[in-house]
C-alpha atoms as a PDB file:
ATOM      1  CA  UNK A   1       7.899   1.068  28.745  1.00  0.00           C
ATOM      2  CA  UNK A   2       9.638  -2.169  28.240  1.00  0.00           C
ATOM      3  CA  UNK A   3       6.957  -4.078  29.689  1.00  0.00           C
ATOM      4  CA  UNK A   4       4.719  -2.634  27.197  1.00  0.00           C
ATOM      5  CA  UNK A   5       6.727  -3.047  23.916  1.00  0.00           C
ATOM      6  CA  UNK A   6       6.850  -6.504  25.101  1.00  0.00           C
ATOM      7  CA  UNK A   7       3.268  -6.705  25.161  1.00  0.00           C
ATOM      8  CA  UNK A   8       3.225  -5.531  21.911  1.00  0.00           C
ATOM      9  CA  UNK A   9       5.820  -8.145  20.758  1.00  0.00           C
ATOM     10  CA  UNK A  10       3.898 -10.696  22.267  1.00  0.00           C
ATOM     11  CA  UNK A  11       1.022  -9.946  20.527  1.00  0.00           C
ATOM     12  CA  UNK A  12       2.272  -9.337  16.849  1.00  0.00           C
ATOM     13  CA  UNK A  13       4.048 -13.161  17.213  1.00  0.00           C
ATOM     14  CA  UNK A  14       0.202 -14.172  18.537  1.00  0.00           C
ATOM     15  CA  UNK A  15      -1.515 -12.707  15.766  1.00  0.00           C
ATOM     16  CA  UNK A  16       1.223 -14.207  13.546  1.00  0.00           C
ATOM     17  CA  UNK A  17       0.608 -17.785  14.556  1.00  0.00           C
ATOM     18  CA  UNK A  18      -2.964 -17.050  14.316  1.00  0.00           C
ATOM     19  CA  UNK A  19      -2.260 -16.031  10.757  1.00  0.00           C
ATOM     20  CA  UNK A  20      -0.512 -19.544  10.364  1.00  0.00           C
ATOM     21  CA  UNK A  21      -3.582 -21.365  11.355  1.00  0.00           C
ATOM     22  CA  UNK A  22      -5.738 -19.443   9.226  1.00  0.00           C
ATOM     23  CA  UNK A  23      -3.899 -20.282   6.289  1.00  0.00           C
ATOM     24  CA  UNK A  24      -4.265 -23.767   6.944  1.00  0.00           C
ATOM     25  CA  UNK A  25      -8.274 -23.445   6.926  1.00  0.00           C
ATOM     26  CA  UNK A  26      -7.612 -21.718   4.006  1.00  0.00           C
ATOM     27  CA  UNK A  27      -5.599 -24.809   1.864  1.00  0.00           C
ATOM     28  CA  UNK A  28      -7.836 -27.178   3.548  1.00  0.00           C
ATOM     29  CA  UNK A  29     -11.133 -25.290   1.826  1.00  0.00           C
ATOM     30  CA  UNK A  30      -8.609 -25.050  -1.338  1.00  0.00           C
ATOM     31  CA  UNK A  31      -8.477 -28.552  -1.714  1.00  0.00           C
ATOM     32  CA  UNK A  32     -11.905 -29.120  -1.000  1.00  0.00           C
ATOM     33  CA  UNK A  33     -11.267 -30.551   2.584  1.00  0.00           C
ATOM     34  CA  UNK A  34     -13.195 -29.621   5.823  1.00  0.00           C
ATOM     35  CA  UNK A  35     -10.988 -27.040   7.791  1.00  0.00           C
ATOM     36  CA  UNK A  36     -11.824 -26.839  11.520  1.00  0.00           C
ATOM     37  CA  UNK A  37     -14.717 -24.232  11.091  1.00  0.00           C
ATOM     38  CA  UNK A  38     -15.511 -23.393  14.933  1.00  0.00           C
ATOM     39  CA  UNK A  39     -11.187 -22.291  15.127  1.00  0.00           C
ATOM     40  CA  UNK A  40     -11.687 -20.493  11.922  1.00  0.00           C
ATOM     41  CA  UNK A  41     -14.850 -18.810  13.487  1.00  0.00           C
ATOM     42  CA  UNK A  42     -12.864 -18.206  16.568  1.00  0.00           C
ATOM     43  CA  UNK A  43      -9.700 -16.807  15.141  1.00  0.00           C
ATOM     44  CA  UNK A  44     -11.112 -14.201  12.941  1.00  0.00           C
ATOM     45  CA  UNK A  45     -13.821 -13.305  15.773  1.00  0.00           C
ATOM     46  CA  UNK A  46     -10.668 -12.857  17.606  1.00  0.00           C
ATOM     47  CA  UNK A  47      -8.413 -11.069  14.927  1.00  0.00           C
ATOM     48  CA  UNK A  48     -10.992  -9.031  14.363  1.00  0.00           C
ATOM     49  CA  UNK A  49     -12.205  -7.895  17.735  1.00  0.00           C
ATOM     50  CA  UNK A  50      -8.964  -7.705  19.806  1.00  0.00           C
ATOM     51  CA  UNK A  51      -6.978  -5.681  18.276  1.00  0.00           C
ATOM     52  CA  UNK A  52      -9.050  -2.717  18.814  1.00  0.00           C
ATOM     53  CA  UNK A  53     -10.076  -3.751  22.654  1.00  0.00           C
ATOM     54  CA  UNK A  54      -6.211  -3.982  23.916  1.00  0.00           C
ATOM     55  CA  UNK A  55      -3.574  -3.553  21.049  1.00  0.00           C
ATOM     56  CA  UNK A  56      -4.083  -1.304  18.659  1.00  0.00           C
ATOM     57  CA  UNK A  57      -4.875   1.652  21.968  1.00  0.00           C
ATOM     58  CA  UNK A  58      -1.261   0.710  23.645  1.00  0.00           C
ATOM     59  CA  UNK A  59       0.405   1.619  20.469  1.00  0.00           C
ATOM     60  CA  UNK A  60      -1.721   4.638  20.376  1.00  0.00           C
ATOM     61  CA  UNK A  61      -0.270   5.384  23.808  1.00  0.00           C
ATOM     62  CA  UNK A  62       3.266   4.743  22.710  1.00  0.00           C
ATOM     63  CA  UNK A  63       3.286   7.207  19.791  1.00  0.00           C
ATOM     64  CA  UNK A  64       1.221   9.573  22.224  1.00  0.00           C
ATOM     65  CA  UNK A  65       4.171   8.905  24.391  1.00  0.00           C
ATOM     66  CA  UNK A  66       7.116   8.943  21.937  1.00  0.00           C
ATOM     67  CA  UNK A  67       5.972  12.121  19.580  1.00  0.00           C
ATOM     68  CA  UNK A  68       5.630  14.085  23.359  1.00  0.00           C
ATOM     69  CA  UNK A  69       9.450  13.088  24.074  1.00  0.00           C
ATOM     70  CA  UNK A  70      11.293  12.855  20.712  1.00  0.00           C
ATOM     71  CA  UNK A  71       9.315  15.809  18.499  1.00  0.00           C
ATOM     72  CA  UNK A  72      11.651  14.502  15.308  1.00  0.00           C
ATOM     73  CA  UNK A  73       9.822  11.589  15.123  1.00  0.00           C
ATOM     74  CA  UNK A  74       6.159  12.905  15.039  1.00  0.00           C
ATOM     75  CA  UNK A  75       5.914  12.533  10.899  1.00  0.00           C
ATOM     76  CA  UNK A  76       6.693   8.961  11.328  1.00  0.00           C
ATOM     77  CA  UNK A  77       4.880   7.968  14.112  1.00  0.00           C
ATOM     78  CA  UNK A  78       1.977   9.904  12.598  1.00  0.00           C
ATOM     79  CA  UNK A  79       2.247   7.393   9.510  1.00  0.00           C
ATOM     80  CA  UNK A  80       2.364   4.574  11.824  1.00  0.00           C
ATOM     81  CA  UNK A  81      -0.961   5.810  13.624  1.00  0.00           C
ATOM     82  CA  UNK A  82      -2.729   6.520  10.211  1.00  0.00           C
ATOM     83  CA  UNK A  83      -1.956   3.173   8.810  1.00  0.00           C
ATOM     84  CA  UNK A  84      -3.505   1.263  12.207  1.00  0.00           C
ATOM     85  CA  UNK A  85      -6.857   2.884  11.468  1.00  0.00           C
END
């Protein structure tokens, strides 16, 4: 289980940074620059795409996982669930 909440670590600084970038296309267009548009292209193909290929289903597995072993926590990890749809 370690292994895969660093996974999901991992990712949440990745999509993070990603963020970062994107808000740098975002001033540049602000202030009437040129951002890079083939990384803006390729970070939101990518923020929107990935997530639902290999993140968003291991976190589905760990509040599977977590509700099966700690029953108190099944209204909060339902609430977690419900706001990654």
């Amino acid at each position: 289980m370690a292994q895969i909440l660093a996974k999901i670590h991992q990712d949440h600084r990745n999509y993070s940074d990603l963020l970062a970038l994107l808000k740098s296309d975002v001033k540049f267009l602000k202030d009437g620059e040129s951002p890079d548009f083939i990384r803006l292209y390729d970070i939101m193909n990518y923020m929107t795409n990935q997530p639902d290929v290999s993140h968003h289903p291991v976190e589905e597995f760990i509040f599977t996982t977590l509700k099966r072993k700690v029953s108190d926590l099944s209204p909060q990890l339902d609430s977690l669930s419900n706001e990654h749809r």
